[in-house]
Protein backbone atom coordinates (compact mmCIF):
# COMPACT_ATOMS: atom_id res chain seq x y z
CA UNK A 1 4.59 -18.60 0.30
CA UNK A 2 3.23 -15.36 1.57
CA UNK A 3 0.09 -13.84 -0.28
CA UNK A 4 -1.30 -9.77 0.03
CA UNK A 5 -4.97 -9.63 -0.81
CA UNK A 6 -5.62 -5.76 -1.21
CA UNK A 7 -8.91 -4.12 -1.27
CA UNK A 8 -10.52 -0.58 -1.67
CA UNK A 9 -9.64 0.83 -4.80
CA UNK A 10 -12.12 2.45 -6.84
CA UNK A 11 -13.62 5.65 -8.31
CA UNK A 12 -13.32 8.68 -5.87
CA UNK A 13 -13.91 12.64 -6.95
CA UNK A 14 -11.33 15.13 -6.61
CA UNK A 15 -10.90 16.12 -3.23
CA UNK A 16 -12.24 12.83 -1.82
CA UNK A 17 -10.71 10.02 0.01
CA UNK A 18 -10.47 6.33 -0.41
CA UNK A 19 -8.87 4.02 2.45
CA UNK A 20 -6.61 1.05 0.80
CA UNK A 21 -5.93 -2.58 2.89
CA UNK A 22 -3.82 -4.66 2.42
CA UNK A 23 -3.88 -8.89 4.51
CA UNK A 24 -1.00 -10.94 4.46
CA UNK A 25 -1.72 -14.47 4.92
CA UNK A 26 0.73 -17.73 4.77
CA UNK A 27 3.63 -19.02 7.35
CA UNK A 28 4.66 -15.85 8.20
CA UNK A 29 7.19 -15.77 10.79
CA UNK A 30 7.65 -11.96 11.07
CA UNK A 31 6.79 -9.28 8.70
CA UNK A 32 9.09 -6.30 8.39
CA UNK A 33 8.32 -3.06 6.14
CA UNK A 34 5.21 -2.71 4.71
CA UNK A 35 4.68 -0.42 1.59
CA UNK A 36 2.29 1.15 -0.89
CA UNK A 37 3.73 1.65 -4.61
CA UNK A 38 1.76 3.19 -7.51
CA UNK A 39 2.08 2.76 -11.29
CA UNK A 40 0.41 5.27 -13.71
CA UNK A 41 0.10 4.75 -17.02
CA UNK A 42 3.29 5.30 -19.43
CA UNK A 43 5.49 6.01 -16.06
CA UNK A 44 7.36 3.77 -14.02
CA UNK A 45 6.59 2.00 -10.62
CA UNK A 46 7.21 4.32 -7.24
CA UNK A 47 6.73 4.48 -3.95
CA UNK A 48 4.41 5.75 -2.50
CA UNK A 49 4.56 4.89 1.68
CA UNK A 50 6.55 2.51 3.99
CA UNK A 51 5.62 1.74 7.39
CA UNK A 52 8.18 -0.75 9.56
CA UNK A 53 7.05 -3.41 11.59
CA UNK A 54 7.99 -0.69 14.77
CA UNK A 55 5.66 1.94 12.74
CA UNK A 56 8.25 4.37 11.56
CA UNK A 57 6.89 5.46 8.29
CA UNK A 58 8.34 7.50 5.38
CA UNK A 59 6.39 9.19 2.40
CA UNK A 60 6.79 10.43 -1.19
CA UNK A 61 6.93 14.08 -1.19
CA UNK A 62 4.02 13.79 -3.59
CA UNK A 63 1.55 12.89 -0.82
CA UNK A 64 2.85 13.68 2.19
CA UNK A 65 0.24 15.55 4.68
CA UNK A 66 -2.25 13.79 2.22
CA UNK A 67 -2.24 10.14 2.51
CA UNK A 68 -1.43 7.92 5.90
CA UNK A 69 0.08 4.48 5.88
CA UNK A 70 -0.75 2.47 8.92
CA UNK A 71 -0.64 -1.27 10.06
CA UNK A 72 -2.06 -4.01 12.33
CA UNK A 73 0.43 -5.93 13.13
CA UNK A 74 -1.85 -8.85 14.89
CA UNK A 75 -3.62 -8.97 11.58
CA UNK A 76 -0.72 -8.76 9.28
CA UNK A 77 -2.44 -5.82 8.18
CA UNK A 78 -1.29 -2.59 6.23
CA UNK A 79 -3.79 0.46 5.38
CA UNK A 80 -3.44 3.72 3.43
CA UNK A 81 -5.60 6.68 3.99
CA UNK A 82 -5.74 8.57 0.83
CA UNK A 83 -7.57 12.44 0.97
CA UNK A 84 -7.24 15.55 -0.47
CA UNK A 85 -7.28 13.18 -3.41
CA UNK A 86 -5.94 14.84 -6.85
CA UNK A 87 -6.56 13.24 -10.75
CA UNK A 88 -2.84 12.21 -10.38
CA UNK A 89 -2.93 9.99 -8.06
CA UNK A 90 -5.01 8.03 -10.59
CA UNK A 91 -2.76 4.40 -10.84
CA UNK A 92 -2.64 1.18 -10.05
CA UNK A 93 -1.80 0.84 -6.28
CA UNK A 94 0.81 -2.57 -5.05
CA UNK A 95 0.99 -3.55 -1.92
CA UNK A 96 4.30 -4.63 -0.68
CA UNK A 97 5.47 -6.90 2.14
CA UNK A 98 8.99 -7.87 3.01
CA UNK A 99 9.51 -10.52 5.92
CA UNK A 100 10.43 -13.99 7.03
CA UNK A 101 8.79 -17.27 7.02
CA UNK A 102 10.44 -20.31 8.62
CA UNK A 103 12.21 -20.89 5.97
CA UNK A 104 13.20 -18.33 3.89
CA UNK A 105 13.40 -13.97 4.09
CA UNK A 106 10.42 -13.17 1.24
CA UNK A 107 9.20 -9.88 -0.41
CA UNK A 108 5.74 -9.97 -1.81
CA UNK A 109 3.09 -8.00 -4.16
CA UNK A 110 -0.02 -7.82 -4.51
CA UNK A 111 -2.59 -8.26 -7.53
CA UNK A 112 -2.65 -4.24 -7.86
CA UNK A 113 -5.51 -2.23 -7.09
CA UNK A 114 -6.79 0.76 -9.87
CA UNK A 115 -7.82 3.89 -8.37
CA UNK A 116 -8.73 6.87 -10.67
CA UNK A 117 -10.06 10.39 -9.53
CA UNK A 118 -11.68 12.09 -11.88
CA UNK A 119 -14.99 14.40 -12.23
C-alpha cells in the first residue's frame, strides 16, 4: 500500500499564501502524476494541479499564475504554493498520487487538508 501524509493547511488572510506538502511513503516502485484536488462545501471534487514525474504540470484556470505545484522526486514529495489567495479557494485540499509498486499500478489520497481564507 502507498500512503500521502499532507501537511500545511490552515487559516490564511486574503491575499496571503500558504505552501501545501504532500510525502508518499510505502513500496513504491515509481510514482507517476502527482496532483492537488479541492472540495468546497455543497460542490463537487476538482482539480486543482498535476505535476508528472518529468515535471510537466497543468493548472485549473481558476489558479493559474496564482498557485505552483512542484515535486521532489527523491523524497516522493509533491508541494503547492498557494498566493494571491482569494475566500474561494476556501476547501478541503487531496493530495493525489498515481504510480506503481512491485506489485500492482495504485492511485492514492490523502486524509484532506481544510484551508479557509477569510478576514
Amino acid at each position: 500500500q502507498v500512503q500521502l501524509v499532507e501537511s500545511g493547511g490552515g487559516l490564511v488572510q486574503p491575499g496571503g499564501s500558504l505552501r501545501l506538502s504532500c510525502a508518499a511513503s510505502g513500496s513504491i516502485f515509481r510514482l507517476d502524476t502527482m496532483g492537488w484536488y479541492r472540495q468546497a462545501p455543497g460542490k463537487q471534487r476538482e482539480l486543482v494541479a498535476t505535476i508528472t514525474g518529468g515535471g510537466s504540470t497543468n493548472y485549473a484556470n481558476s489558479v493559474k499564475d496564482r498557485f505552483t505545484i512542484s515535486r521532489d522526486n527523491a523524497k516522493y514529495t509533491a508541494y503547492l504554493q498557494m498566493n494571491s489567495l482569494k475566500p474561494e479557494d476556501t476547501a478541503v485540499y487531496y493530495c493525489n498520487a498515481v504510480g506503481q509498486t512491485v506489485s500492482e499500478i495504485f492511485r492514492s489520497w490523502g486524509q484532506g487538508l481544510q484551508v479557509t481564507v477569510s478576514s
